[in-house]
N, C-alpha and C. Protein backbone atom coordinates (compact mmCIF):
# COMPACT_ATOMS: atom_id res chain seq x y z
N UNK A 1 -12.10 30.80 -0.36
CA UNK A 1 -13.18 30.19 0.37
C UNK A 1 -13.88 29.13 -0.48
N UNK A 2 -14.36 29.40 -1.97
CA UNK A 2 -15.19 28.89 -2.91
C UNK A 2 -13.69 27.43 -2.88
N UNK A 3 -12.38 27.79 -2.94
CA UNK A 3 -11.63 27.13 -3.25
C UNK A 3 -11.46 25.78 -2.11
N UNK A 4 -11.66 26.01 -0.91
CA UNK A 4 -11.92 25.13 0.55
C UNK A 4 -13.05 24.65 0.30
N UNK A 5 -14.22 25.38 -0.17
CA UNK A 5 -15.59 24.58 -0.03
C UNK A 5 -15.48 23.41 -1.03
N UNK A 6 -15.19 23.62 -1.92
CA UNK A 6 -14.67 22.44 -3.04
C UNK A 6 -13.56 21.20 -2.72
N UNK A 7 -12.48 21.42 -1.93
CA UNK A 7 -11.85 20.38 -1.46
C UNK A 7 -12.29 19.76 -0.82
N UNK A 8 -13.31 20.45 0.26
CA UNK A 8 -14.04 19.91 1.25
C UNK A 8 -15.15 19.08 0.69
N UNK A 9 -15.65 19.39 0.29
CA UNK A 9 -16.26 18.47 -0.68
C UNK A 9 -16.17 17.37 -1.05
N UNK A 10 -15.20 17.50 -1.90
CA UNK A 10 -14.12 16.41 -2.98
C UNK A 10 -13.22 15.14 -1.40
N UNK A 11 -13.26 15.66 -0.66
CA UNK A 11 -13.06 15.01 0.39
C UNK A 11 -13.84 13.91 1.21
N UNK A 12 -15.10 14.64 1.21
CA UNK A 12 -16.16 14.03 1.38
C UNK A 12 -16.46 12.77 1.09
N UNK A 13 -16.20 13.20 -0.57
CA UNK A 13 -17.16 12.36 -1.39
C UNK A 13 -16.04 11.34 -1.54
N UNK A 14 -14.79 11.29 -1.56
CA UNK A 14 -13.86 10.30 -1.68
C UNK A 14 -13.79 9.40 -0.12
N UNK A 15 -14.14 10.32 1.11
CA UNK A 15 -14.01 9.66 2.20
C UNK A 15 -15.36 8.37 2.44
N UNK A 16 -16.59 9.15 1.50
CA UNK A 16 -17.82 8.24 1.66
C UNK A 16 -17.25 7.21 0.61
N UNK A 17 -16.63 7.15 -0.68
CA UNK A 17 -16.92 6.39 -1.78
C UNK A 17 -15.60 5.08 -0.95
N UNK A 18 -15.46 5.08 0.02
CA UNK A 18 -13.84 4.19 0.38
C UNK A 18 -12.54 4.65 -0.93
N UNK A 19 -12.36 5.56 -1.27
CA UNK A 19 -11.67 5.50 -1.96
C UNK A 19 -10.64 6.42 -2.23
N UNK A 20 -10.34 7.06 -0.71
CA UNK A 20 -9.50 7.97 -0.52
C UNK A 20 -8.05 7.71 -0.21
N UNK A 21 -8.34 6.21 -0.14
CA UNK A 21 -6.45 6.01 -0.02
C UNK A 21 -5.65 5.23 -1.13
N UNK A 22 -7.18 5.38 -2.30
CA UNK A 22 -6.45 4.73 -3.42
C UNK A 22 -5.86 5.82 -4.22
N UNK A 23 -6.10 7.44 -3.95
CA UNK A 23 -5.09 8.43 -4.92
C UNK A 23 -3.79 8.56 -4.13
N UNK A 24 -3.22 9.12 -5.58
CA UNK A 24 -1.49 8.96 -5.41
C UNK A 24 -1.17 10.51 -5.75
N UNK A 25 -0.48 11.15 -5.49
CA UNK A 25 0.09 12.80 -6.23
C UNK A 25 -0.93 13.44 -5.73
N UNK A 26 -0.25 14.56 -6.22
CA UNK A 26 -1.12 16.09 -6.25
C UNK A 26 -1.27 16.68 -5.20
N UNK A 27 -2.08 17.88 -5.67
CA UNK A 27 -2.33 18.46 -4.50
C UNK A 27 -3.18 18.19 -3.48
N UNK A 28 -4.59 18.03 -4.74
CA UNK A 28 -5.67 17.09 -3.74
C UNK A 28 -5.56 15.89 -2.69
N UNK A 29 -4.69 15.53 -2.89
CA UNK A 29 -4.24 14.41 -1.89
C UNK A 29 -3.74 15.30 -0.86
N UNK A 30 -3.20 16.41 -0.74
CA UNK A 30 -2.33 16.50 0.40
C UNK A 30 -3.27 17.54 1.39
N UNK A 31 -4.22 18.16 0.44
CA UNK A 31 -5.02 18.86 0.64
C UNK A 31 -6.47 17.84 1.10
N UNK A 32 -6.92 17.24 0.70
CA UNK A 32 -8.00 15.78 1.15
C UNK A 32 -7.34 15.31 2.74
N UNK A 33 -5.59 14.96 2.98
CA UNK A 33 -5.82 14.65 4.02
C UNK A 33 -5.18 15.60 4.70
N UNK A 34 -4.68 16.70 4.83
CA UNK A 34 -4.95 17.84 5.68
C UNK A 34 -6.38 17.89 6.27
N UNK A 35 -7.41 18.29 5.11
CA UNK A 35 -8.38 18.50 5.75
C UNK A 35 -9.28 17.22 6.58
N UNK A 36 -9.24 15.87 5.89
CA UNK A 36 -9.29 14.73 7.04
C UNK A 36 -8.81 14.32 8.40
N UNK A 37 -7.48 14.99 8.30
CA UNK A 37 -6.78 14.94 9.75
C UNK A 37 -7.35 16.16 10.57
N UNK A 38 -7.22 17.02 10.03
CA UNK A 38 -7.94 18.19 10.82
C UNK A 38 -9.54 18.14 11.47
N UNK A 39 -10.26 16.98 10.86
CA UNK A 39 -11.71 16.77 10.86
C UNK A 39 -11.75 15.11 11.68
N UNK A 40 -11.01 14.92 11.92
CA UNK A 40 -10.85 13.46 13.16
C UNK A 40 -10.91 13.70 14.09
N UNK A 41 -11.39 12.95 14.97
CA UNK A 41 -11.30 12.61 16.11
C UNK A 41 -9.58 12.50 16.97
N UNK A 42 -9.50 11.25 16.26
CA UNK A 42 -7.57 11.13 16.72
C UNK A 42 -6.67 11.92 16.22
N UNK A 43 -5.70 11.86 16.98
CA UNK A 43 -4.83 13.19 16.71
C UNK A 43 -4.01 13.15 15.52
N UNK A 44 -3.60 14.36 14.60
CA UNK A 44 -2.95 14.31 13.36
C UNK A 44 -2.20 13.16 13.54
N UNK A 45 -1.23 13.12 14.54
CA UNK A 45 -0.48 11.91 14.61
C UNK A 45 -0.42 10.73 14.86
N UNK A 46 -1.96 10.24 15.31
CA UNK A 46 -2.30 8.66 15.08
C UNK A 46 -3.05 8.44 14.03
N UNK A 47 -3.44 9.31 13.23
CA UNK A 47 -3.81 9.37 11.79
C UNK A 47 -2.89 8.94 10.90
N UNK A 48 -1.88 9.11 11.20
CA UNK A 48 -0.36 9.09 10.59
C UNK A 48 -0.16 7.68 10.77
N UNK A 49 -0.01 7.65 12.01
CA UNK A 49 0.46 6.34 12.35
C UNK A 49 -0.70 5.09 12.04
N UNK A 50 -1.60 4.99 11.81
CA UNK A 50 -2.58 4.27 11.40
C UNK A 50 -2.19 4.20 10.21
N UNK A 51 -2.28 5.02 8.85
CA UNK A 51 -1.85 4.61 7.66
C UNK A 51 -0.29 4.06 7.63
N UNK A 52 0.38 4.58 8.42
CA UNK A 52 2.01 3.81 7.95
C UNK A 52 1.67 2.42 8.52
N UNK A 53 1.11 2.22 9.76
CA UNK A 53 0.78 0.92 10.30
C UNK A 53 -0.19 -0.26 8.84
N UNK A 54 -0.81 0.61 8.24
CA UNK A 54 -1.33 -0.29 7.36
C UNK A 54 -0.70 -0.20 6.39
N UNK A 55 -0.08 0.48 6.27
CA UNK A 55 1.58 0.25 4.50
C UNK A 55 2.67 -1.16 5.15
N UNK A 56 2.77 -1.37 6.63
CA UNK A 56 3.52 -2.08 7.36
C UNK A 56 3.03 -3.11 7.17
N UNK A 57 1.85 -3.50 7.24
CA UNK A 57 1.30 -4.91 7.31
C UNK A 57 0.68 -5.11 6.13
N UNK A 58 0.65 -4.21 5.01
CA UNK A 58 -0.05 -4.81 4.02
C UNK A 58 1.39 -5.46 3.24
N UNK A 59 2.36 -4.38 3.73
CA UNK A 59 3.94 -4.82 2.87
C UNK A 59 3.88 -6.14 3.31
N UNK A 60 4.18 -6.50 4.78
CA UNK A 60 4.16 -7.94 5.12
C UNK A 60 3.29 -9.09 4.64
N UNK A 61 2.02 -8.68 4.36
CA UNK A 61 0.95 -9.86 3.91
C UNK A 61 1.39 -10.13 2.19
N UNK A 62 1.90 -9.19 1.74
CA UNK A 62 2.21 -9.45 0.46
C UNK A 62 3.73 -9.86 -0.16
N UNK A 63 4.39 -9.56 1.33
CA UNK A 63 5.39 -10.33 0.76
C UNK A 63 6.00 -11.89 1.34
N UNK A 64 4.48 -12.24 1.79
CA UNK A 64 4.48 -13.47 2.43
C UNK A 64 3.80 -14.32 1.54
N UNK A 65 4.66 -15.16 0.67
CA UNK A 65 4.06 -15.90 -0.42
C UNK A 65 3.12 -17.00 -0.26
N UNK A 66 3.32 -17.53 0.78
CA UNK A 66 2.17 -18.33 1.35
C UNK A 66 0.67 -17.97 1.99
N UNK A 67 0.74 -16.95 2.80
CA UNK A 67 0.16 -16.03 3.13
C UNK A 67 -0.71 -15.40 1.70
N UNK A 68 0.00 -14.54 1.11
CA UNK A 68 -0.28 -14.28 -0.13
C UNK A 68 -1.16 -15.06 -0.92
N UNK A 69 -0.65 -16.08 -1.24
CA UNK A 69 -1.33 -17.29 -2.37
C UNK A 69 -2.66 -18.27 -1.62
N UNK A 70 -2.83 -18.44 -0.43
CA UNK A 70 -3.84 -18.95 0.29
C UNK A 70 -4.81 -18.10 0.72
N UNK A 71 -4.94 -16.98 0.77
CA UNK A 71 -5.85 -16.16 1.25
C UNK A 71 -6.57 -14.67 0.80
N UNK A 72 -7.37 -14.16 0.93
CA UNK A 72 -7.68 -12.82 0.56
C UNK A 72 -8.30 -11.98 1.95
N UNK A 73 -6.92 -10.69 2.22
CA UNK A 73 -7.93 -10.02 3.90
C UNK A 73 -7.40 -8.95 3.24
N UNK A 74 -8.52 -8.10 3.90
CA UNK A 74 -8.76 -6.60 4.21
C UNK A 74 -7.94 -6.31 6.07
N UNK A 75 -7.55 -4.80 5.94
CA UNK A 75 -7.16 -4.69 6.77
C UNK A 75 -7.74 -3.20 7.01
N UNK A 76 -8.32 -3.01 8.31
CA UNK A 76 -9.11 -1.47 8.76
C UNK A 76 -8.21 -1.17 9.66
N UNK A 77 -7.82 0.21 10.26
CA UNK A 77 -7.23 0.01 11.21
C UNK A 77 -7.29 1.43 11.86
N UNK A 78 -7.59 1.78 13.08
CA UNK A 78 -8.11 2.92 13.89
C UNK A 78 -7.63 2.67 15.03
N UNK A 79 -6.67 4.29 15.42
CA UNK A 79 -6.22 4.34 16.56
C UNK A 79 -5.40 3.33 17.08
N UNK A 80 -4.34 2.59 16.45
CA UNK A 80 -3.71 1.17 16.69
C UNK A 80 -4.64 0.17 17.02
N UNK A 81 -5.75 -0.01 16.64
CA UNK A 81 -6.76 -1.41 16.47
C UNK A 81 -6.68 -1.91 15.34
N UNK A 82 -6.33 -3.18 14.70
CA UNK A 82 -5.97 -3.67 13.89
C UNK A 82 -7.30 -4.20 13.35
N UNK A 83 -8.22 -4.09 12.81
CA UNK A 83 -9.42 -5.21 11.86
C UNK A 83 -9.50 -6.33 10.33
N UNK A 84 -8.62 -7.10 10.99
CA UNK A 84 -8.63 -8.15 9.62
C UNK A 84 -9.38 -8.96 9.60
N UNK A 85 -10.05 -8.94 8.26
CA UNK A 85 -11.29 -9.69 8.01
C UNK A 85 -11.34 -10.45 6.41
N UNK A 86 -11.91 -11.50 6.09
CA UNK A 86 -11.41 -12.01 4.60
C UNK A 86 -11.50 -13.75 4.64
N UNK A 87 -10.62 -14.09 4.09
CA UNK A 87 -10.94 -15.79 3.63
C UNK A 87 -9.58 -16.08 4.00
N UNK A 88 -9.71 -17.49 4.79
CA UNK A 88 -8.07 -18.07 4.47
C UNK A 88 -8.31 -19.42 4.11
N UNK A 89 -7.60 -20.35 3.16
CA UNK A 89 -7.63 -21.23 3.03
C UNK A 89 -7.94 -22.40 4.25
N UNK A 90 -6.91 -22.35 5.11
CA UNK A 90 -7.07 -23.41 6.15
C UNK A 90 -6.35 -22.60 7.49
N UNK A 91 -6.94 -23.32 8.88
CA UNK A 91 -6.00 -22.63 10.10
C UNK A 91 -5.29 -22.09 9.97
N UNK A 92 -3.95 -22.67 9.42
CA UNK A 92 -2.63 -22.71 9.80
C UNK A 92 -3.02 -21.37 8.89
N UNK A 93 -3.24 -20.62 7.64
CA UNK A 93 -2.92 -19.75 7.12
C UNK A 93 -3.74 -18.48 7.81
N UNK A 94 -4.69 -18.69 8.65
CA UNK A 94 -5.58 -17.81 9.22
C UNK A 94 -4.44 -17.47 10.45
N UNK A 95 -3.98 -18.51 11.29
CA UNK A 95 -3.52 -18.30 12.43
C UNK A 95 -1.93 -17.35 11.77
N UNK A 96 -1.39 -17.72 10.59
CA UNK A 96 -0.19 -16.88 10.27
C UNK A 96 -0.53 -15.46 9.83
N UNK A 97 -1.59 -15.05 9.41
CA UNK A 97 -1.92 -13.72 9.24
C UNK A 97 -2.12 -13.31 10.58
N UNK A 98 -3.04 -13.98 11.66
CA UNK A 98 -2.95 -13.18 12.57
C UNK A 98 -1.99 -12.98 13.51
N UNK A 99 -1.05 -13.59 13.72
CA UNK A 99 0.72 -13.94 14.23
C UNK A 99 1.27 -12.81 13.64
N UNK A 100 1.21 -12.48 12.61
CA UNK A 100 2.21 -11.41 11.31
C UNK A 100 1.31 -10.26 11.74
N UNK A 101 0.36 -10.15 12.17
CA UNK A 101 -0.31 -8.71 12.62
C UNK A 101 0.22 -8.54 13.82
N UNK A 102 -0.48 -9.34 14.51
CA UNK A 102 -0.30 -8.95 15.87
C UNK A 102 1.59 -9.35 16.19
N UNK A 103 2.57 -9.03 15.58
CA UNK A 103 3.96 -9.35 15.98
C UNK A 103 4.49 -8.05 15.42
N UNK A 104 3.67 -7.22 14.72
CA UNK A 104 3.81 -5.88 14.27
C UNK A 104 4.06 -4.58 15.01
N UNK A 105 4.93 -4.33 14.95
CA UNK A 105 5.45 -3.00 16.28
C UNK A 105 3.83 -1.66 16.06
N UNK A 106 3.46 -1.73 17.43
CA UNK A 106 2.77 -0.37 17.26
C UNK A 106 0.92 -0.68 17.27
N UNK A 107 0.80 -2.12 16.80
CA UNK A 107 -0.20 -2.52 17.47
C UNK A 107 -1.09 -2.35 18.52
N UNK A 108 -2.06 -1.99 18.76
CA UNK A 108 -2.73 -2.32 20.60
C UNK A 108 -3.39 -3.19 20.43
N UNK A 109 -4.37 -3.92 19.37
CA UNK A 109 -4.90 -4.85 19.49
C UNK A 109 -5.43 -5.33 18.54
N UNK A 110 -5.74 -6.79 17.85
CA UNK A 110 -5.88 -7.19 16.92
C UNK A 110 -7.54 -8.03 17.05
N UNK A 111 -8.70 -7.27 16.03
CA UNK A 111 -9.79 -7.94 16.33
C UNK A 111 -9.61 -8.70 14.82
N UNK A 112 -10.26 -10.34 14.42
CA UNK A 112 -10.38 -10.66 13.14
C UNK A 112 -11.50 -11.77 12.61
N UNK A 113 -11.94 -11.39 11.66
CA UNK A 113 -12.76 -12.30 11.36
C UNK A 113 -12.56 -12.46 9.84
N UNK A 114 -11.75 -13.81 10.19
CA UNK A 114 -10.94 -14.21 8.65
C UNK A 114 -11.56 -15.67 8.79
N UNK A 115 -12.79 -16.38 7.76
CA UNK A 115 -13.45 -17.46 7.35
C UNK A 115 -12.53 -18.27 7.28
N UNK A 116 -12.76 -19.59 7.24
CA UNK A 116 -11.95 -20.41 6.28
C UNK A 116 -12.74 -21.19 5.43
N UNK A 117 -12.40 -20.53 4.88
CA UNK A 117 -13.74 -20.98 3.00
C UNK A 117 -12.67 -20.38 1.86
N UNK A 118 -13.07 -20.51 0.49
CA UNK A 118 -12.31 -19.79 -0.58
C UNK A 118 -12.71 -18.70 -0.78
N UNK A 119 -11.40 -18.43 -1.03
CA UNK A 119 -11.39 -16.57 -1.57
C UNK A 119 -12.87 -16.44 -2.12
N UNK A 120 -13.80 -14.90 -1.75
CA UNK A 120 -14.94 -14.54 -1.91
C UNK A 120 -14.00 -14.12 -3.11
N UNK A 121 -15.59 -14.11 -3.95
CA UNK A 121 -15.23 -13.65 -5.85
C UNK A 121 -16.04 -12.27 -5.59
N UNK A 122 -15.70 -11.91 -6.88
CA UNK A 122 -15.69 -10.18 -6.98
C UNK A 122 -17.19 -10.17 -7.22
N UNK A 123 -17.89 -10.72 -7.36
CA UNK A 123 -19.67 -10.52 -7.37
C UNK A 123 -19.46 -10.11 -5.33
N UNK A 124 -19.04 -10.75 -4.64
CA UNK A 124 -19.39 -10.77 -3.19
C UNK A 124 -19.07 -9.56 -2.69
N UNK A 125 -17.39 -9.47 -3.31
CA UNK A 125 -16.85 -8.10 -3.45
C UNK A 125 -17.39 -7.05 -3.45
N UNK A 126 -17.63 -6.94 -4.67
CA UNK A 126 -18.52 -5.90 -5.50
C UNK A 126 -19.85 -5.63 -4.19
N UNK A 127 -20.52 -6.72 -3.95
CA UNK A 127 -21.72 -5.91 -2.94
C UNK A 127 -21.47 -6.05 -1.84
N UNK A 128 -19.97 -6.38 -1.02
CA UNK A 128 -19.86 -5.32 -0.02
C UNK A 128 -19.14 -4.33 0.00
N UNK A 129 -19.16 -3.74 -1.45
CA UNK A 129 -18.65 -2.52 -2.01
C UNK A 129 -19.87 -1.70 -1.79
N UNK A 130 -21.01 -2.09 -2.19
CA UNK A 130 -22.50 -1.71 -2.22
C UNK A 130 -23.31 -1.54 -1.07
N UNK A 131 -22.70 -2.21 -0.17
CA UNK A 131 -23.42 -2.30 1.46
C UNK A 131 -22.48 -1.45 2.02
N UNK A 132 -21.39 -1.28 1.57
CA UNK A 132 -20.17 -0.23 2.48
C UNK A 132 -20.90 1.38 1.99
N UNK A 133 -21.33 1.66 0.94
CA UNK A 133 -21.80 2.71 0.31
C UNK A 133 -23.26 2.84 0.85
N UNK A 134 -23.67 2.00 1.09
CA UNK A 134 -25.39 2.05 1.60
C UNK A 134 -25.32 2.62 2.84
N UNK A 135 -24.55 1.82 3.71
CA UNK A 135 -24.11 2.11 5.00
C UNK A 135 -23.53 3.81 5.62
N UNK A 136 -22.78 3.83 4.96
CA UNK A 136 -22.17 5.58 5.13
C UNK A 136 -23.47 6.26 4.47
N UNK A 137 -23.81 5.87 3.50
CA UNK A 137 -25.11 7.05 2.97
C UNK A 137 -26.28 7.13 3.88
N UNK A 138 -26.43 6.40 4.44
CA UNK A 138 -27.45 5.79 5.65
C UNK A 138 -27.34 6.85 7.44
N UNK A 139 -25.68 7.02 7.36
CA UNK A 139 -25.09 7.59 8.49
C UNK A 139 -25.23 8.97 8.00
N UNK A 140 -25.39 9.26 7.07
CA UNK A 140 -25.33 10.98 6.93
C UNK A 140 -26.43 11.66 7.47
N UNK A 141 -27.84 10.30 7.37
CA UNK A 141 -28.88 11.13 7.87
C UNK A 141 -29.34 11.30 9.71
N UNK A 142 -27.88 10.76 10.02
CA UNK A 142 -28.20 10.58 12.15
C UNK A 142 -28.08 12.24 12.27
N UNK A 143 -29.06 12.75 13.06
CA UNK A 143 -29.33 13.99 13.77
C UNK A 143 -28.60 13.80 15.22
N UNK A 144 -27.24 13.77 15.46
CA UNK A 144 -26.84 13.93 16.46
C UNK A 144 -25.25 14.55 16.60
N UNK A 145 -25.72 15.53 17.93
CA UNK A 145 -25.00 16.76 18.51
C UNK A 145 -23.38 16.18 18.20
N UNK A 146 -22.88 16.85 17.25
CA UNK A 146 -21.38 16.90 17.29
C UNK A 146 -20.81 15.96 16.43
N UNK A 147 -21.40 14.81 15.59
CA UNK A 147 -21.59 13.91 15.32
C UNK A 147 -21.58 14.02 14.02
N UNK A 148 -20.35 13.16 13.34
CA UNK A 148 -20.05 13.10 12.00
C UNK A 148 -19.56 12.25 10.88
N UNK A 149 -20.81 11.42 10.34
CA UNK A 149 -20.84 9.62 10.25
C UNK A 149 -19.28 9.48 9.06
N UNK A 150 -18.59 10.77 8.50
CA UNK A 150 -17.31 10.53 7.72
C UNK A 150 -15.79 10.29 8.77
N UNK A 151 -16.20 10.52 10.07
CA UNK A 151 -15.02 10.05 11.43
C UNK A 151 -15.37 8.74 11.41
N UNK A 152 -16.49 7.96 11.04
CA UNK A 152 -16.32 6.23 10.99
C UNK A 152 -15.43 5.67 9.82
N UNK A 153 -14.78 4.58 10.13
CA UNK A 153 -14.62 3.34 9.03
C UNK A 153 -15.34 2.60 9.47
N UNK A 154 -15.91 2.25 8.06
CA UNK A 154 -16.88 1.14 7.68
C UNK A 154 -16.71 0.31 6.82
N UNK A 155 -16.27 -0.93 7.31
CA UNK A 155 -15.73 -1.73 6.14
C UNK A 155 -17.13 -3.11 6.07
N UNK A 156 -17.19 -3.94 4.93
CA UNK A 156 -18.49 -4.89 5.04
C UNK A 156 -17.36 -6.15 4.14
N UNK A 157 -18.07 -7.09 5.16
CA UNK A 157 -17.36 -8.73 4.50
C UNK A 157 -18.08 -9.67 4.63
N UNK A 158 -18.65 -9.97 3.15
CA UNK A 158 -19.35 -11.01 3.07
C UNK A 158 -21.01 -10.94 3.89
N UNK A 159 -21.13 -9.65 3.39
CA UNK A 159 -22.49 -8.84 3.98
C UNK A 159 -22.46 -8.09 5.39
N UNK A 160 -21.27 -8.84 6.40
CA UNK A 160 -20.83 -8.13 7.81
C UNK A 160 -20.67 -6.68 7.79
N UNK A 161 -21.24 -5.95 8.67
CA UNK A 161 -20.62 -4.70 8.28
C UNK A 161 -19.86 -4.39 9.75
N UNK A 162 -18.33 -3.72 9.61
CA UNK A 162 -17.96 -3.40 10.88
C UNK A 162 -18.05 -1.89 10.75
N UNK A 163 -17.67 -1.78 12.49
CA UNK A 163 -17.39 -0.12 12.45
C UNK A 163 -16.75 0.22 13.33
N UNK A 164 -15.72 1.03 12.63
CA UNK A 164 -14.85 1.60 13.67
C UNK A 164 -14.55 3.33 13.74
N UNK A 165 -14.18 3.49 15.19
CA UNK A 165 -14.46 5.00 15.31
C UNK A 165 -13.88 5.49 16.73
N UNK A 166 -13.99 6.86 17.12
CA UNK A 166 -14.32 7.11 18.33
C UNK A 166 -15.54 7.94 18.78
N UNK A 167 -16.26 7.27 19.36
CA UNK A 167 -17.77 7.47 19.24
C UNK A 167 -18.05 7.46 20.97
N UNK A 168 -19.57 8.43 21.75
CA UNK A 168 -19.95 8.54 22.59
C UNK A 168 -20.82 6.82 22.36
N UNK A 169 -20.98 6.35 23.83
CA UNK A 169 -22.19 5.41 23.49
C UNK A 169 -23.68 5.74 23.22
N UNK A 170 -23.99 7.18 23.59
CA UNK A 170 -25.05 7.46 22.81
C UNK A 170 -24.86 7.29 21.22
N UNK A 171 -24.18 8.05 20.42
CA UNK A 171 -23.48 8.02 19.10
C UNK A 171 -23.63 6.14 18.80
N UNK A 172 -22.85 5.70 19.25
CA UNK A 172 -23.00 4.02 19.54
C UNK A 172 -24.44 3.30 18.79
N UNK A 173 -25.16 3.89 20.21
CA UNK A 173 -26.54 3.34 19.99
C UNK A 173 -27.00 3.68 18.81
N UNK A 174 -27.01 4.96 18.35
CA UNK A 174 -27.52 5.34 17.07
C UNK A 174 -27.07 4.94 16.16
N UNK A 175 -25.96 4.64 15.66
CA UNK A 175 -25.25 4.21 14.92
C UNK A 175 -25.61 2.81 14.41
N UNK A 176 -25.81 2.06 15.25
CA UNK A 176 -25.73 0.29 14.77
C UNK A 176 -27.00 0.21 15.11
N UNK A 177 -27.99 0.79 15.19
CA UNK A 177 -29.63 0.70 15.07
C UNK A 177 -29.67 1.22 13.62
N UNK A 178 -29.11 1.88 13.05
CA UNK A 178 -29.37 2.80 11.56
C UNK A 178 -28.68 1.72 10.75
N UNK A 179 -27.15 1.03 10.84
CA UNK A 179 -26.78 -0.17 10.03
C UNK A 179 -27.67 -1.19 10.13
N UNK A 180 -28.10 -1.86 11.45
CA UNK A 180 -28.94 -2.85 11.39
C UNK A 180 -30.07 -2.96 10.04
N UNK A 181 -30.54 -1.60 10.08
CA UNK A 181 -32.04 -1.46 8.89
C UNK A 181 -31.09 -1.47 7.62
N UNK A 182 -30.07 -1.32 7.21
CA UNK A 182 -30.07 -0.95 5.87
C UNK A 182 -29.96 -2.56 5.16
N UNK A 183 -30.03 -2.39 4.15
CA UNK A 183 -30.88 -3.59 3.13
C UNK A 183 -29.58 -4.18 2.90
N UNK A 184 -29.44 -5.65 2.93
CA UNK A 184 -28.59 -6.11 2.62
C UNK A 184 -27.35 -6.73 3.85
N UNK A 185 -27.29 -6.03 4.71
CA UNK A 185 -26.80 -5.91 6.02
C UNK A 185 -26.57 -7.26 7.04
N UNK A 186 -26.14 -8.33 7.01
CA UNK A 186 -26.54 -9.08 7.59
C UNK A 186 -26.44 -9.02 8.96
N UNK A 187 -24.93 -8.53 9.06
CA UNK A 187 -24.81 -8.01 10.78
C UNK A 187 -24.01 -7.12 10.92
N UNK A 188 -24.00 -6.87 12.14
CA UNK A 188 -23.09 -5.26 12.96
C UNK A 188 -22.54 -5.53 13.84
N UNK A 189 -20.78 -5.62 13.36
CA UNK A 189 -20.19 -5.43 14.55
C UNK A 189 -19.39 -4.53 14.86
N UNK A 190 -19.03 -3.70 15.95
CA UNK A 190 -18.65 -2.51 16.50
C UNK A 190 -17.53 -2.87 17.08
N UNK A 191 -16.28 -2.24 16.42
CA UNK A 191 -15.03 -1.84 16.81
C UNK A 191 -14.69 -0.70 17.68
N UNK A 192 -15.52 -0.10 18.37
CA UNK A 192 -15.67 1.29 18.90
C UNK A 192 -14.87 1.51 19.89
N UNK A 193 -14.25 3.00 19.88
CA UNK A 193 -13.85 3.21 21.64
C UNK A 193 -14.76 4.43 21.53
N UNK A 194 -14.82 4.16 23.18
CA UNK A 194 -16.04 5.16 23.79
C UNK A 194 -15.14 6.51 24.26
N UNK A 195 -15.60 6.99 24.20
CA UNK A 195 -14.95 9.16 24.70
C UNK A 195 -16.19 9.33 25.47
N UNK A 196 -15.94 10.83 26.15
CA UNK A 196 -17.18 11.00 26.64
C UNK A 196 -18.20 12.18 26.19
C-alpha cells in the first residue's frame, strides 16, 4: 500500500513537473504510466495511441532537414488532436510542418499556432517552463466534483497557455477563469472536448 502511495505520488509530481515522458527504463516508468492510464479520462488505448502518434511526428519533424533547421515546435497531443505550436522561419516552413502533421495516419485534427519570427531562446523557454508549472499548481486548488487538474495538458508558448483535456463545460469554465489570473499568463486557449 505504503509502496502505491509512493508511485502515486512520484507520478504526480512528474505528471505536474511536464516531465514524465522524458524517463526512459525501469520500473517507475512502467509503473508511472500504468497508473496514468488507469487515472485518464481516455481509454488505456488512446493513451497509447497518442504517445506513438507523437514518436510518429516528432520522428518526421526531425528527420525533415529543412523543417528541422528553420524552425522550433512543440507538439501536445490528446485523444488524436494534434497541438503544434513554436516558431517557423517563413510560410512555406510553417505550412510544411503543418502538411507533415496533418498527412499523418491517425490524426482527427490539427489545431496550430506556429509564429513566424525566430526560434524563441531558452530565457522564453525557460518561462514558459515557469508559466506551465504556475499553471498546473494553480489547477490543484479547483474544488470541483470529480475533477482532476493532472487529466489536463498544459503546454505555454511564448506566454500562451493552451489546454487540453476531456473536461465538462462546467470544469471548462473553471478552468480558464483560474489560468486567466495566474501571473505571467498572457492568454488561454482551450483545446477541450466536452463529456457530460
Amino acid at each position: 500500500m505504503q509502496k502505491l502511495l509512493m508511485v502515486s505520488l512520484m507520478s504526480a509530481t512528474l505528471m505536474l513537473s511536464g516531465c514524465a515522458g522524458l524517463l526512459v527504463g525501469g520500473a517507475v516508468v512502467g509503473t508511472a504510466a500504468a497508473v496514468s492510464t488507469l487515472h485518464d479520462r481516455r481509454t488505456p488505448g488512446t493513451v497509447v495511441d497518442d504517445r506513438n502518434l507523437e514518436l510518429v511526428i516528432s520522428k518526421k519533424i526531425l528527420g525533415n532537414q529543412f523543417i528541422n533547421t528553420h524552425s522550433h515546435s512543440n507538439l501536445t497531443i490528446y485523444n488524436g488532436v494534434v497541438l503544434v505550436t513554436g516558431e517557423a522561419a517563413n510560410a512555406k516552413v510553417k505550412n510544411d510542418i503543418i502538411n507533415l502533421v496533418r498527412s499523418t495516419a491517425n490524426v482527427k485534427a490539427v489545431r496550430e499556432d506556429i509564429a513566424i519570427m525566430p526560434n524563441s531562446s531558452l530565457l522564453s523557454r525557460s518561462n514558459d517552463s515557469a508559466i506551465t508549472t504556475k499553471v498546473k499548481t494553480a489547477l490543484l486548488s479547483l474544488d470541483l466534483p470529480n475533477f482532476d487538474p493532472t487529466l489536463l495538458n498544459v503546454s505555454t508558448e511564448r506566454g500562451k497557455v493552451y489546454l487540453m483535456g476531456l473536461v465538462t463545460r462546467l470544469e471548462a469554465e473553471a478552468i480558464i477563469d483560474r489560468v486567466r489570473r495566474v501571473r505571467g499568463v498572457l492568454s488561454v486557449t482551450d483545446v477541450f472536448e466536452y463529456i457530460q
